[in-house]
N, C-alpha and C. Protein backbone atom coordinates (compact mmCIF):
# COMPACT_ATOMS: atom_id res chain seq x y z
N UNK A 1 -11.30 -26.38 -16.71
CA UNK A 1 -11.46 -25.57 -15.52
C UNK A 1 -11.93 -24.17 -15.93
N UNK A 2 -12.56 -23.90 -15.07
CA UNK A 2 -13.58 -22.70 -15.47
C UNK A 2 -13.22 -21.39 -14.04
N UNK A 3 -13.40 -20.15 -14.75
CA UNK A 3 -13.13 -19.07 -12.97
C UNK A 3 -13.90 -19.40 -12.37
N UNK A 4 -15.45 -19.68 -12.77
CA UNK A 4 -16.26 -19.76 -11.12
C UNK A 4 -17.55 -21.06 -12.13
N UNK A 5 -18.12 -21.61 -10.58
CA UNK A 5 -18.71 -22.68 -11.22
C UNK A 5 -19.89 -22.70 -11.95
N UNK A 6 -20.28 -23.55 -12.19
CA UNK A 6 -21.71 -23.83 -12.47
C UNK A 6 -22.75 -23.53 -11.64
N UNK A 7 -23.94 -23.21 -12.01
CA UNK A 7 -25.03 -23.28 -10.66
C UNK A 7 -25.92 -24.02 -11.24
N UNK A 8 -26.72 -24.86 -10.54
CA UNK A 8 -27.29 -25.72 -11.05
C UNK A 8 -28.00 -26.86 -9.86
N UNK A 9 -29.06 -26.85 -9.70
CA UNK A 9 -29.87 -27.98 -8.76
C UNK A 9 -29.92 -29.21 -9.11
N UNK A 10 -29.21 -29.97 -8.27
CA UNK A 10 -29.64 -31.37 -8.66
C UNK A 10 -29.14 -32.25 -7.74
N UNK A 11 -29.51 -33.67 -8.31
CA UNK A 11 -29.25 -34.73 -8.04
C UNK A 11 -27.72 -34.94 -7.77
N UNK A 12 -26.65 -34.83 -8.63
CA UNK A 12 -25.81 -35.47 -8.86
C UNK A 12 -24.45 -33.91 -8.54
N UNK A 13 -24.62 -33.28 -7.88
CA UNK A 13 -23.47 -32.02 -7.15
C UNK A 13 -22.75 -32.61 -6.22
N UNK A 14 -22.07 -31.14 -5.77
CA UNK A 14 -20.73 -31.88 -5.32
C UNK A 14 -21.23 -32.02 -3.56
N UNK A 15 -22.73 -32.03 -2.84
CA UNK A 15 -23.10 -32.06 -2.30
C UNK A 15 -23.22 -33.84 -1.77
N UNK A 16 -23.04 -34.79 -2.54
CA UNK A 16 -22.85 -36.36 -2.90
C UNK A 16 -21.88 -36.47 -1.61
N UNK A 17 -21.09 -36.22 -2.48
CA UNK A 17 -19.52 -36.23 -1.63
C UNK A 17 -19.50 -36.12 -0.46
N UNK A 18 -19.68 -35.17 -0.13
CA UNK A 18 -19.87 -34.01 1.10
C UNK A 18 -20.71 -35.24 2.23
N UNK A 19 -21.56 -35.06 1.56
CA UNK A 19 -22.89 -35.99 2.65
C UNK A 19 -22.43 -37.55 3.19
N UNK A 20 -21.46 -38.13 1.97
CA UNK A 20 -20.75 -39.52 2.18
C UNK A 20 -19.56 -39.01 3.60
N UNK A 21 -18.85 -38.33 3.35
CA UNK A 21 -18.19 -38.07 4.32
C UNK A 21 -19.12 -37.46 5.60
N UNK A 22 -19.90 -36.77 5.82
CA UNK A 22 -20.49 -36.65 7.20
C UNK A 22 -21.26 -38.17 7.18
N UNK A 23 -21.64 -38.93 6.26
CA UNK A 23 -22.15 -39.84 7.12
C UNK A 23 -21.41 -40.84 7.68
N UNK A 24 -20.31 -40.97 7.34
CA UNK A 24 -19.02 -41.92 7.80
C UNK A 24 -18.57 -41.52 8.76
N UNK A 25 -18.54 -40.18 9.26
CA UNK A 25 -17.79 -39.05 10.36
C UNK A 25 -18.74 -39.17 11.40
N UNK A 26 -20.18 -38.94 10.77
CA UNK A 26 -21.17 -39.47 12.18
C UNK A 26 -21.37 -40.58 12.71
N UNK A 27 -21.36 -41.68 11.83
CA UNK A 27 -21.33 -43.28 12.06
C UNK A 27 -19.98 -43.46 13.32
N UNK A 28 -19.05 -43.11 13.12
CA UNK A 28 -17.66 -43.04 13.71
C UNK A 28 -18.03 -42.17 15.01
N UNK A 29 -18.19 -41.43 15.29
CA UNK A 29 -19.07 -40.62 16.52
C UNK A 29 -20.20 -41.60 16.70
N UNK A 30 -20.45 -41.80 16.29
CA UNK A 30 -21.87 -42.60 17.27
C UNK A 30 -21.43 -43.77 17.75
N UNK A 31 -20.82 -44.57 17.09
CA UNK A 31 -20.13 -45.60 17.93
C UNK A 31 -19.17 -45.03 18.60
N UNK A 32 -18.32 -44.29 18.92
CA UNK A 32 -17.21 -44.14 20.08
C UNK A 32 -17.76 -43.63 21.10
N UNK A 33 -16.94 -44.15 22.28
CA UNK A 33 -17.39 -43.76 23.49
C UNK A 33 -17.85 -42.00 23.59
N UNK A 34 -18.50 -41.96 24.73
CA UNK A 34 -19.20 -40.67 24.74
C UNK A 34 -17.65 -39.42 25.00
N UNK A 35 -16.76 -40.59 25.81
CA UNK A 35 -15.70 -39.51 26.97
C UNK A 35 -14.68 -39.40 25.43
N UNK A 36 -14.82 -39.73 24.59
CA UNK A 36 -13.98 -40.02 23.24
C UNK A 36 -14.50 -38.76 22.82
N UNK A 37 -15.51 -38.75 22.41
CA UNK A 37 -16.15 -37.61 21.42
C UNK A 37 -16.65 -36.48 22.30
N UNK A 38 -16.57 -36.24 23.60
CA UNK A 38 -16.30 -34.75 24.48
C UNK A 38 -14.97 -34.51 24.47
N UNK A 39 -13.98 -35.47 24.03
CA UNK A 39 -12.16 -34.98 24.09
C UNK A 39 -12.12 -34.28 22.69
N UNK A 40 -12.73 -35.06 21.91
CA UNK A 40 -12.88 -34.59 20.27
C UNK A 40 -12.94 -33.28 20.20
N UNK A 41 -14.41 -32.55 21.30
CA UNK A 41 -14.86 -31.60 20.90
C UNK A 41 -14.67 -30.86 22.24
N UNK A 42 -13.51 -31.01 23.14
CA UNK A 42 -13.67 -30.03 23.86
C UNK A 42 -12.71 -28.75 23.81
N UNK A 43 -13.03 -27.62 24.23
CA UNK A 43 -12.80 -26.02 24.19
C UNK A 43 -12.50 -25.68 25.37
N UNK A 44 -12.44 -26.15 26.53
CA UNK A 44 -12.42 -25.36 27.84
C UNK A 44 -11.19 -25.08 27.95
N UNK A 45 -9.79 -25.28 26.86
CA UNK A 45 -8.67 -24.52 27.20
C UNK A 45 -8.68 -23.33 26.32
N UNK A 46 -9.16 -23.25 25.78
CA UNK A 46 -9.31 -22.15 24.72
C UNK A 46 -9.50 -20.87 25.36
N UNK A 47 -8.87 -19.64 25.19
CA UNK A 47 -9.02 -18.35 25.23
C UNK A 47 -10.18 -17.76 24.12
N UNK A 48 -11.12 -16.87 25.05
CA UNK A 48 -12.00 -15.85 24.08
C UNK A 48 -11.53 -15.49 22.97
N UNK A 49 -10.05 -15.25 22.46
CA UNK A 49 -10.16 -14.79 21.38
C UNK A 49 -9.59 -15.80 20.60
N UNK A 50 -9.57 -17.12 20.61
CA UNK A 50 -9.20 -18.66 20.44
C UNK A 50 -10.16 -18.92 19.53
N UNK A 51 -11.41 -19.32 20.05
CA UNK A 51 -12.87 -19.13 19.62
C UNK A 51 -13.35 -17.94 19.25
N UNK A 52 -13.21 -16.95 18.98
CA UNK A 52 -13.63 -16.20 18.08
C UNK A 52 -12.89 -16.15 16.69
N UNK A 53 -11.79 -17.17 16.84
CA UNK A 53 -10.75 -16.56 15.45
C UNK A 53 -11.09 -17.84 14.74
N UNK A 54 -11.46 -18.81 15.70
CA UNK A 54 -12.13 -19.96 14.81
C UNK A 54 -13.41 -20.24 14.23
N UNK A 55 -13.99 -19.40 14.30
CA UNK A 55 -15.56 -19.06 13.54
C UNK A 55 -15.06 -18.40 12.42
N UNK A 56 -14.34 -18.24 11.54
CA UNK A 56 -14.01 -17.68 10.34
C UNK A 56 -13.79 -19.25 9.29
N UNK A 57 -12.91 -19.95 10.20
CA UNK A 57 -13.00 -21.19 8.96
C UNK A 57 -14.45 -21.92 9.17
N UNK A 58 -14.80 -22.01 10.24
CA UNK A 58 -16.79 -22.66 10.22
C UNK A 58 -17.31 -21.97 9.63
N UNK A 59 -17.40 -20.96 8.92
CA UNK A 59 -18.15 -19.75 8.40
C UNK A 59 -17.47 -20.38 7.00
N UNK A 60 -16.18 -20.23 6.43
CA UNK A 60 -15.94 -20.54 5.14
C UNK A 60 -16.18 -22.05 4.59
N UNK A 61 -16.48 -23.11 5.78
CA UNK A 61 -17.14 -24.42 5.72
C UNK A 61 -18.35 -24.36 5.50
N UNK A 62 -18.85 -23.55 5.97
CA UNK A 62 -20.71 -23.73 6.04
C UNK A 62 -20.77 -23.14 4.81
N UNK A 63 -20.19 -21.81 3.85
CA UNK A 63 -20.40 -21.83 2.46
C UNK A 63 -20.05 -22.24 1.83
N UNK A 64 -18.84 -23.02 1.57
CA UNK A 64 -18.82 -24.30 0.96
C UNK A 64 -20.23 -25.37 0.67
N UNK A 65 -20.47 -25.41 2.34
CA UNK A 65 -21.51 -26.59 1.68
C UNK A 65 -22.71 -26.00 1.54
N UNK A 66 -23.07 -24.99 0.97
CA UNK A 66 -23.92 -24.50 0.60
C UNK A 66 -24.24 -24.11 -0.98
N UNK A 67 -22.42 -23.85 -1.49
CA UNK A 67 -22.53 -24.03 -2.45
C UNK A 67 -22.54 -25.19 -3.08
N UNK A 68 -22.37 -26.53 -2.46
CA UNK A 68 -22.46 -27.60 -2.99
C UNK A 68 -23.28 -28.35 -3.13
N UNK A 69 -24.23 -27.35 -3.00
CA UNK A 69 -25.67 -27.91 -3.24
C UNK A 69 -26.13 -27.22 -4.66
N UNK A 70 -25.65 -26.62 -4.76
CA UNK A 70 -26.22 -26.08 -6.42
C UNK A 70 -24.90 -25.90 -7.63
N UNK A 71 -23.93 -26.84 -7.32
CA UNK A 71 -22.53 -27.31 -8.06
C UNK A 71 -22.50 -28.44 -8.26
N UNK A 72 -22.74 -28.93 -9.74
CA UNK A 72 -22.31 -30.06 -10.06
C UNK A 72 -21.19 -30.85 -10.27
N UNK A 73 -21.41 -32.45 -10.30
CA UNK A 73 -20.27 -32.72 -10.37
C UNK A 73 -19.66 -32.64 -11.71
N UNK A 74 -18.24 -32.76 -12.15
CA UNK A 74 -18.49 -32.47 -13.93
C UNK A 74 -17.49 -34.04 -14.57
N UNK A 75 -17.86 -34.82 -14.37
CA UNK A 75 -17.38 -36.61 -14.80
C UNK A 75 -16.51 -36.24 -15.98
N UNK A 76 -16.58 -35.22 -16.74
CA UNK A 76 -16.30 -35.11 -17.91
C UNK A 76 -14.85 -34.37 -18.27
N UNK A 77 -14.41 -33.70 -17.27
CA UNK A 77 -13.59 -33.06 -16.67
C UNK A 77 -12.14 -33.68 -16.70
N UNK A 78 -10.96 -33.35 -17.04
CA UNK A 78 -10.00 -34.39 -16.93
C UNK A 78 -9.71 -34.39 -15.51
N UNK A 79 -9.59 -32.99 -14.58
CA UNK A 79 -9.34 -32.92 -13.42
C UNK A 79 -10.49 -33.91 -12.70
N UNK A 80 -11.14 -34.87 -13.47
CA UNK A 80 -12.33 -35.73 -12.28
C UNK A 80 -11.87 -36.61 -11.40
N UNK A 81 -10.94 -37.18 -12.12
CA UNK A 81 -10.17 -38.68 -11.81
C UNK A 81 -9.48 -38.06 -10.37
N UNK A 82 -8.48 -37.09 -10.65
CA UNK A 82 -7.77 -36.78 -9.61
C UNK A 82 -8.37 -36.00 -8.72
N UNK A 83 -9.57 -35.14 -9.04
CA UNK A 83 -10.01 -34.76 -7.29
C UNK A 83 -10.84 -35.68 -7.03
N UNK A 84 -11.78 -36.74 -7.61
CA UNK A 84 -11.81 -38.35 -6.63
C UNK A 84 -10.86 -38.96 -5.74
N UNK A 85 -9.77 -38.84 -6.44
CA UNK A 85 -8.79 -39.53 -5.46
C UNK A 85 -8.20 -38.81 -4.79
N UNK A 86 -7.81 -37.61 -4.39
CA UNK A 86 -7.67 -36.69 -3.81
C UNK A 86 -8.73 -36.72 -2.51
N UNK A 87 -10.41 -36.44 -3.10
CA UNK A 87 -11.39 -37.06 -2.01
C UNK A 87 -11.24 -38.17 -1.23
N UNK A 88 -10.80 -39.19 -2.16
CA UNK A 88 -10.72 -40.52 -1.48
C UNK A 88 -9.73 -40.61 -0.30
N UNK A 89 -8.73 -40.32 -0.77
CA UNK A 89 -7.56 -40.11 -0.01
C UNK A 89 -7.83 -39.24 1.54
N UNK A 90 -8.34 -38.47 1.35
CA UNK A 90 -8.47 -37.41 2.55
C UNK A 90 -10.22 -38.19 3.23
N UNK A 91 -10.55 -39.13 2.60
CA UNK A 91 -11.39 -39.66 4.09
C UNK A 91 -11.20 -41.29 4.41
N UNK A 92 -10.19 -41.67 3.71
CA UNK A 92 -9.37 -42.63 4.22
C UNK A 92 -8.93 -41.75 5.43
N UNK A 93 -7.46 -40.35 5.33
CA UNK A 93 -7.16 -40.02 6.24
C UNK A 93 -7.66 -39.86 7.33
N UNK A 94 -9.19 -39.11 7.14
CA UNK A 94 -10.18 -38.74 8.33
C UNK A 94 -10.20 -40.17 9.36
N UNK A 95 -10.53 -41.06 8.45
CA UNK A 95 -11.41 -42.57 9.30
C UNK A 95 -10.22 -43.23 10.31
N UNK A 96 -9.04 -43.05 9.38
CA UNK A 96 -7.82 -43.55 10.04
C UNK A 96 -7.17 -42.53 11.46
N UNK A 97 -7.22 -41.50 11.02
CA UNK A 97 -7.13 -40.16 12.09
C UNK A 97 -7.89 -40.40 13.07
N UNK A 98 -9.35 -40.49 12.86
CA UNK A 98 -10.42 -40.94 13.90
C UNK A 98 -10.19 -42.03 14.80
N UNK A 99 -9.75 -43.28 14.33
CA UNK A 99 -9.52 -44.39 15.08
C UNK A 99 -8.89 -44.70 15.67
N UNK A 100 -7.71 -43.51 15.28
CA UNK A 100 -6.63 -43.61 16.34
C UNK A 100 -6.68 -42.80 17.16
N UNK A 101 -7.49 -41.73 17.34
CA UNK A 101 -7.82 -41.12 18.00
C UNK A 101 -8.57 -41.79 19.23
N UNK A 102 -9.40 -42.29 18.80
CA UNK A 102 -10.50 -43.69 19.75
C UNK A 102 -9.86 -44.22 20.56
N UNK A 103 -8.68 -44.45 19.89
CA UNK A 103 -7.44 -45.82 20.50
C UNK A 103 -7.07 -45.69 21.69
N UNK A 104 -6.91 -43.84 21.56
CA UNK A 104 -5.73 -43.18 22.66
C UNK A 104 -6.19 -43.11 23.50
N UNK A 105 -5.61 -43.89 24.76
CA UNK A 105 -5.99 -43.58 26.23
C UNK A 105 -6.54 -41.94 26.51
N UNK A 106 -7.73 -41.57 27.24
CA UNK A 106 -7.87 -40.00 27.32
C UNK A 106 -6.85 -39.87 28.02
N UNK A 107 -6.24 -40.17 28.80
CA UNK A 107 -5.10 -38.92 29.65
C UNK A 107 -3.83 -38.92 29.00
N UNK A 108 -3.64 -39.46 27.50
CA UNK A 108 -2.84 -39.21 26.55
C UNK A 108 -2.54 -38.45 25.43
N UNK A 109 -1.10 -37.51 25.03
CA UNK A 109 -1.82 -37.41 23.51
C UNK A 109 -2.22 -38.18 22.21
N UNK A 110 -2.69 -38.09 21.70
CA UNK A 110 -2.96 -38.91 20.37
C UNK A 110 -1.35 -38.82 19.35
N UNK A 111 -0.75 -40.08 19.35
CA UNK A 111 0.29 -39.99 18.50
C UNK A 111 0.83 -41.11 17.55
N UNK A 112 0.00 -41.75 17.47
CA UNK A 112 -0.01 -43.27 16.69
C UNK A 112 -0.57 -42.86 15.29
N UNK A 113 -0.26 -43.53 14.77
CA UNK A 113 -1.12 -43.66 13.21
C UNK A 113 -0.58 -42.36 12.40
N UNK A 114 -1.57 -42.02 11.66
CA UNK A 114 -0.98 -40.50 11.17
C UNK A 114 -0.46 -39.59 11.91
N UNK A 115 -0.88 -39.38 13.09
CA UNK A 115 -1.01 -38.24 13.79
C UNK A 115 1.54 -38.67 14.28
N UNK A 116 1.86 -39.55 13.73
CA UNK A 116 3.32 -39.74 13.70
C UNK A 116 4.03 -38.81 12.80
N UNK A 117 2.88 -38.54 11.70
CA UNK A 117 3.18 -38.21 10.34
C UNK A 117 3.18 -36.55 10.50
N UNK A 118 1.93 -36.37 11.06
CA UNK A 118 1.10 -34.63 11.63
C UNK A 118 0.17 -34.60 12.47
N UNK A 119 0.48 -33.20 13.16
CA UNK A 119 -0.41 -33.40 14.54
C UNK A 119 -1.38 -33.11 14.24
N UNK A 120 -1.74 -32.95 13.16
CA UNK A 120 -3.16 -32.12 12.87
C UNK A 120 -3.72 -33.26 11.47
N UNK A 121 -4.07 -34.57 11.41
CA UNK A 121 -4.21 -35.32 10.25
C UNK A 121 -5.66 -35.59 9.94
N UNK A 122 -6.37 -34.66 11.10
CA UNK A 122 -8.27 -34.77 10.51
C UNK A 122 -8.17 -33.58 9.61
N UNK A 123 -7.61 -32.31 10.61
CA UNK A 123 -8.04 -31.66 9.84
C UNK A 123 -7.01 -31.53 8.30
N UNK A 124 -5.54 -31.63 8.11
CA UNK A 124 -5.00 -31.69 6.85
C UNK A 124 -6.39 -33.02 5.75
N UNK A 125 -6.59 -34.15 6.44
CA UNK A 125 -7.80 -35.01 5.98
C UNK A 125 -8.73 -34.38 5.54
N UNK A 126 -9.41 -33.65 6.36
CA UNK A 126 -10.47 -32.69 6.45
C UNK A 126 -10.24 -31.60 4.69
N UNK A 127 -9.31 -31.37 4.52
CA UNK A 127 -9.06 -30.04 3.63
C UNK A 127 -9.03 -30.89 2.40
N UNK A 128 -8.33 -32.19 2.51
CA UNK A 128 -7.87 -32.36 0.97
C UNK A 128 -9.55 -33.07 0.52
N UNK A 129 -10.54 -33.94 1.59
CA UNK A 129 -12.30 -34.04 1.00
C UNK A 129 -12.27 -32.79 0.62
N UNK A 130 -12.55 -31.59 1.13
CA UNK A 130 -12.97 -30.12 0.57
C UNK A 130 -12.07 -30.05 -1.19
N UNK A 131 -11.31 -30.20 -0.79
CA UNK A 131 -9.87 -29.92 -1.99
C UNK A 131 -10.65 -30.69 -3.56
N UNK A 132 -10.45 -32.11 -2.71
CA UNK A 132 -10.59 -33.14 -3.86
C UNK A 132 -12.12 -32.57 -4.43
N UNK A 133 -13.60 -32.34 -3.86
CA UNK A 133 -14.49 -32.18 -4.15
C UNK A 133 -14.53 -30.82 -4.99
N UNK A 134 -13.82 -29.82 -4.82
CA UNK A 134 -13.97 -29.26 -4.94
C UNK A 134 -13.21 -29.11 -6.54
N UNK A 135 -12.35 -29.95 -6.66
CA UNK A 135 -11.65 -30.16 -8.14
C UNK A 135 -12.48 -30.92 -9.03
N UNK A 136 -13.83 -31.50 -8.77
CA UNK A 136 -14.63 -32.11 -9.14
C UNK A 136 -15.68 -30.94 -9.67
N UNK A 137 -15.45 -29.77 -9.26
CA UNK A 137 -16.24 -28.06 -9.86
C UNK A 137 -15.73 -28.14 -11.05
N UNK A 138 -14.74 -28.20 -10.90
CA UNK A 138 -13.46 -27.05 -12.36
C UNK A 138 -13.63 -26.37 -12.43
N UNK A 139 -13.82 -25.74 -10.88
CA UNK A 139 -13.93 -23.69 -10.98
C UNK A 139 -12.85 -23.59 -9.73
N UNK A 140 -12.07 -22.61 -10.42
CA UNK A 140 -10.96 -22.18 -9.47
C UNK A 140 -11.10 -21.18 -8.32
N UNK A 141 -12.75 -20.46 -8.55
CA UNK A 141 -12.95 -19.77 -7.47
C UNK A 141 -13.81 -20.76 -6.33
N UNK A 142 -13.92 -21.89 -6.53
CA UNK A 142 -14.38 -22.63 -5.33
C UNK A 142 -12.90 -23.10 -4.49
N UNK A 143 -12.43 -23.79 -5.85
CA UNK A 143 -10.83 -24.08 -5.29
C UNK A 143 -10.14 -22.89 -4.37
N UNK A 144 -10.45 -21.71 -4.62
CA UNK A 144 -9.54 -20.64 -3.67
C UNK A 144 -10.03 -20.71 -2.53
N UNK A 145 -11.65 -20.98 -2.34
CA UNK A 145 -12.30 -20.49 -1.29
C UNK A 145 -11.97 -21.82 -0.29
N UNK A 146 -11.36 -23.38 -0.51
CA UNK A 146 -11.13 -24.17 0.09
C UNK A 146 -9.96 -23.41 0.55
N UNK A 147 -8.57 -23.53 -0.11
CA UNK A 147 -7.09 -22.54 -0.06
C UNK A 147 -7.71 -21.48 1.30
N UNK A 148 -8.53 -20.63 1.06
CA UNK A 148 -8.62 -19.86 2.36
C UNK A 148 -9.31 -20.38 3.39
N UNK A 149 -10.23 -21.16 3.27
CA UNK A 149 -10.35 -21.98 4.39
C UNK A 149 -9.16 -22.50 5.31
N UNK A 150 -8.22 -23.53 4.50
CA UNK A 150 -7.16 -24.28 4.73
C UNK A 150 -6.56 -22.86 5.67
N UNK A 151 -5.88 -21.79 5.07
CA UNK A 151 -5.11 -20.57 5.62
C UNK A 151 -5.74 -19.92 6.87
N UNK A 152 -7.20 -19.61 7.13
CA UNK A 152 -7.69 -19.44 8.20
C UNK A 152 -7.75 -20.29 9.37
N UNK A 153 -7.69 -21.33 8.80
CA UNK A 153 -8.11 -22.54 9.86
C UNK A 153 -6.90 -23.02 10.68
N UNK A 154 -5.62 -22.07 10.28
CA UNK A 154 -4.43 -22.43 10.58
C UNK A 154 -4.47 -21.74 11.97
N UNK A 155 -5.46 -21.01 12.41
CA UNK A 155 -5.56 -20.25 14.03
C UNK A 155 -6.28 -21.15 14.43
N UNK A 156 -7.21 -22.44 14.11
CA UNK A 156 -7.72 -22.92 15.25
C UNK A 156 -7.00 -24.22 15.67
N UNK A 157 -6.38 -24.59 14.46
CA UNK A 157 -4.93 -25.33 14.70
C UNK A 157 -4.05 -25.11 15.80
N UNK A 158 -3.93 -23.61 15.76
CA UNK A 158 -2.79 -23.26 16.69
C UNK A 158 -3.52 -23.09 18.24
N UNK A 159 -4.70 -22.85 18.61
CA UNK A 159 -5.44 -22.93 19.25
C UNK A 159 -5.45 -24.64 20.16
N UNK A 160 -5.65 -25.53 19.16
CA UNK A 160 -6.11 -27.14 19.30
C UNK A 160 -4.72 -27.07 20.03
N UNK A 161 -3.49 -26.86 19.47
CA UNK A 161 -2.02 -27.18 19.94
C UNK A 161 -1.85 -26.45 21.39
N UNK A 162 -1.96 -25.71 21.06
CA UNK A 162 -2.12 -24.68 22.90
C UNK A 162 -2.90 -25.46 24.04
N UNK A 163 -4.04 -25.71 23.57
CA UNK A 163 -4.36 -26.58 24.46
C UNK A 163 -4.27 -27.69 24.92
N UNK A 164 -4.03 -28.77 23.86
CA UNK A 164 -2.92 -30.07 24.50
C UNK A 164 -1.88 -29.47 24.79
N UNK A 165 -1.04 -28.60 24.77
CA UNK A 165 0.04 -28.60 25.56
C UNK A 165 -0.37 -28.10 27.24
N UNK A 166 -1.34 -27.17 27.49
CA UNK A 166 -1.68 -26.91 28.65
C UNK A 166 -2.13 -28.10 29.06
N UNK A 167 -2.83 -29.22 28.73
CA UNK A 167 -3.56 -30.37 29.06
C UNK A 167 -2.49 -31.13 29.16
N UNK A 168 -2.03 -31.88 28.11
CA UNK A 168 -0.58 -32.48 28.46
C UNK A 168 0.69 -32.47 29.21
N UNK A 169 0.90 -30.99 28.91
CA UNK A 169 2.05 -30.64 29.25
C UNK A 169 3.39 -30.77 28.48
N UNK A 170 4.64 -31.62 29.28
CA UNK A 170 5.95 -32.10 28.96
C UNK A 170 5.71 -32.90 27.34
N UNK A 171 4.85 -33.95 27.65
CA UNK A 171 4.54 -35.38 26.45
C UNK A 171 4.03 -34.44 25.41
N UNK A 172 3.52 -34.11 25.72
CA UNK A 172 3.00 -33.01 24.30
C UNK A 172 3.88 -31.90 23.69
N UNK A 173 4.41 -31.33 24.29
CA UNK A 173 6.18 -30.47 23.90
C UNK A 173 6.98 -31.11 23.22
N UNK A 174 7.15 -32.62 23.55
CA UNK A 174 8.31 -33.47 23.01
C UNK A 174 7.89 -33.87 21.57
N UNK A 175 6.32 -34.02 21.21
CA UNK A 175 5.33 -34.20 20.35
C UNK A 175 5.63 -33.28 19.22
N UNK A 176 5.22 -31.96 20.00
CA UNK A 176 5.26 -30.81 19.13
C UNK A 176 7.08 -30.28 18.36
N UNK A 177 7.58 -30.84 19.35
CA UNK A 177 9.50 -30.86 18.41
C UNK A 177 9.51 -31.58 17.59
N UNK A 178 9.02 -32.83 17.64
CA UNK A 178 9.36 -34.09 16.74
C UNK A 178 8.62 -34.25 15.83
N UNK A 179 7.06 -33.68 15.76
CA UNK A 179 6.06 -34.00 14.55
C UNK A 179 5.80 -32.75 14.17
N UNK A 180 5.89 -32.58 12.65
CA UNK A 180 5.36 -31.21 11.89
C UNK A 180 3.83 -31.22 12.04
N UNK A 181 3.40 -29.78 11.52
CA UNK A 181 2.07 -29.70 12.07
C UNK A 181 1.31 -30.27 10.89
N UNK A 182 1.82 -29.80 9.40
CA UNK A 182 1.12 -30.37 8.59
C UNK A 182 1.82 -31.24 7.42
N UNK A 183 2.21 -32.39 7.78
CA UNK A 183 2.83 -33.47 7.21
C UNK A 183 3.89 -33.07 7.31
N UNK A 184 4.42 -32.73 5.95
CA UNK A 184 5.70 -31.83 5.27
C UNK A 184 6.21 -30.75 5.60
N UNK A 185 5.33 -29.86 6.60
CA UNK A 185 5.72 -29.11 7.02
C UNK A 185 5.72 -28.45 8.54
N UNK A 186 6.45 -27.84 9.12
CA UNK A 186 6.62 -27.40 10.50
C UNK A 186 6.31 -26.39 10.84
């Protein structure tokens, strides 16, 4: 492990990764219903300053994958093995998160599958692909810049929760007592 990464154009960066998971994430959106993937992505409970506090982790996402276009992967690495599976792991979570998401009646919350485990299991999913790929650098200043992602992104979390509870209501309160937000923790 190295302080900051490699730069380097090519074929074989941590940009691979990255692209396998949006194309599995879009495949999964394109087949689900349309009223599925406007629940996915809708905002209309959100307060102005809801959405503005959540453009800080899209902003630390979009340089991520920017740098992962000129970061290789490093096979050679002992940390390789384990941020593969680390990757692996977190888009298993995503696909499984997703489907149960699909599952859920819309005038329900989503609470089957992971989401038993944490209410938030795309995006904890979501962090550990970034995580795992990013242990595939062996630079600890990419690794931080996931870490602050993860820490910022904890306002649009709290945001997502505000608004199923205004949308839900009661069922979603009883949700939010009984399931931590991020696995292990409350």
């Amino acid at each position: 492990m190295t302080l900051f990464p490699i730069f380097r154009l090519g074929l074989w960066n941590l940009w691979l990764p990255t692209l396998g998971f949006y194309l599995i994430f879009g495949l999964l959106l394109w087949i689900f219903p349309l009223e599925v993937v406007r629940r996915l992505y809708d905002r209309s409970y959100w307060t102005p300053e809801q959405h503005r506090r959540s453009r800080l982790p899209k902003l630390l996402g979009l340089v991520m994958l920017i740098l992962e276009i000129f970061i290789p992967i490093r096979p050679g690495l002992s940390s390789f093995w384990p941020g593969l599976g680390i990757y692996l792991l977190g888009l298993i979570g995503v696909v499984w998160a997703l489907i149960t998401y699909r599952l859920t009646p819309l005038d329900q919350p989503v609470t089957a599958g992971l989401y038993r485990v944490s209410r938030n299991p795309q995006w904890v999913s979501l962090v550990w692909i970034f995580f795992g790929t990013t242990i595939l650098s062996g630079s600890w200043f990419v690794i931080g810049l996931v870490i602050l992602m993860a820490a910022v992104g904890h306002y649009r979390i709290l945001a997502e929760e505000n608004a199923c509870l205004i949308q839900y209501g009661d069922s979603y309160q009883t949700y939010l007592n009984q399931v931590p937000r991020y696995f292990l923790f409350f």
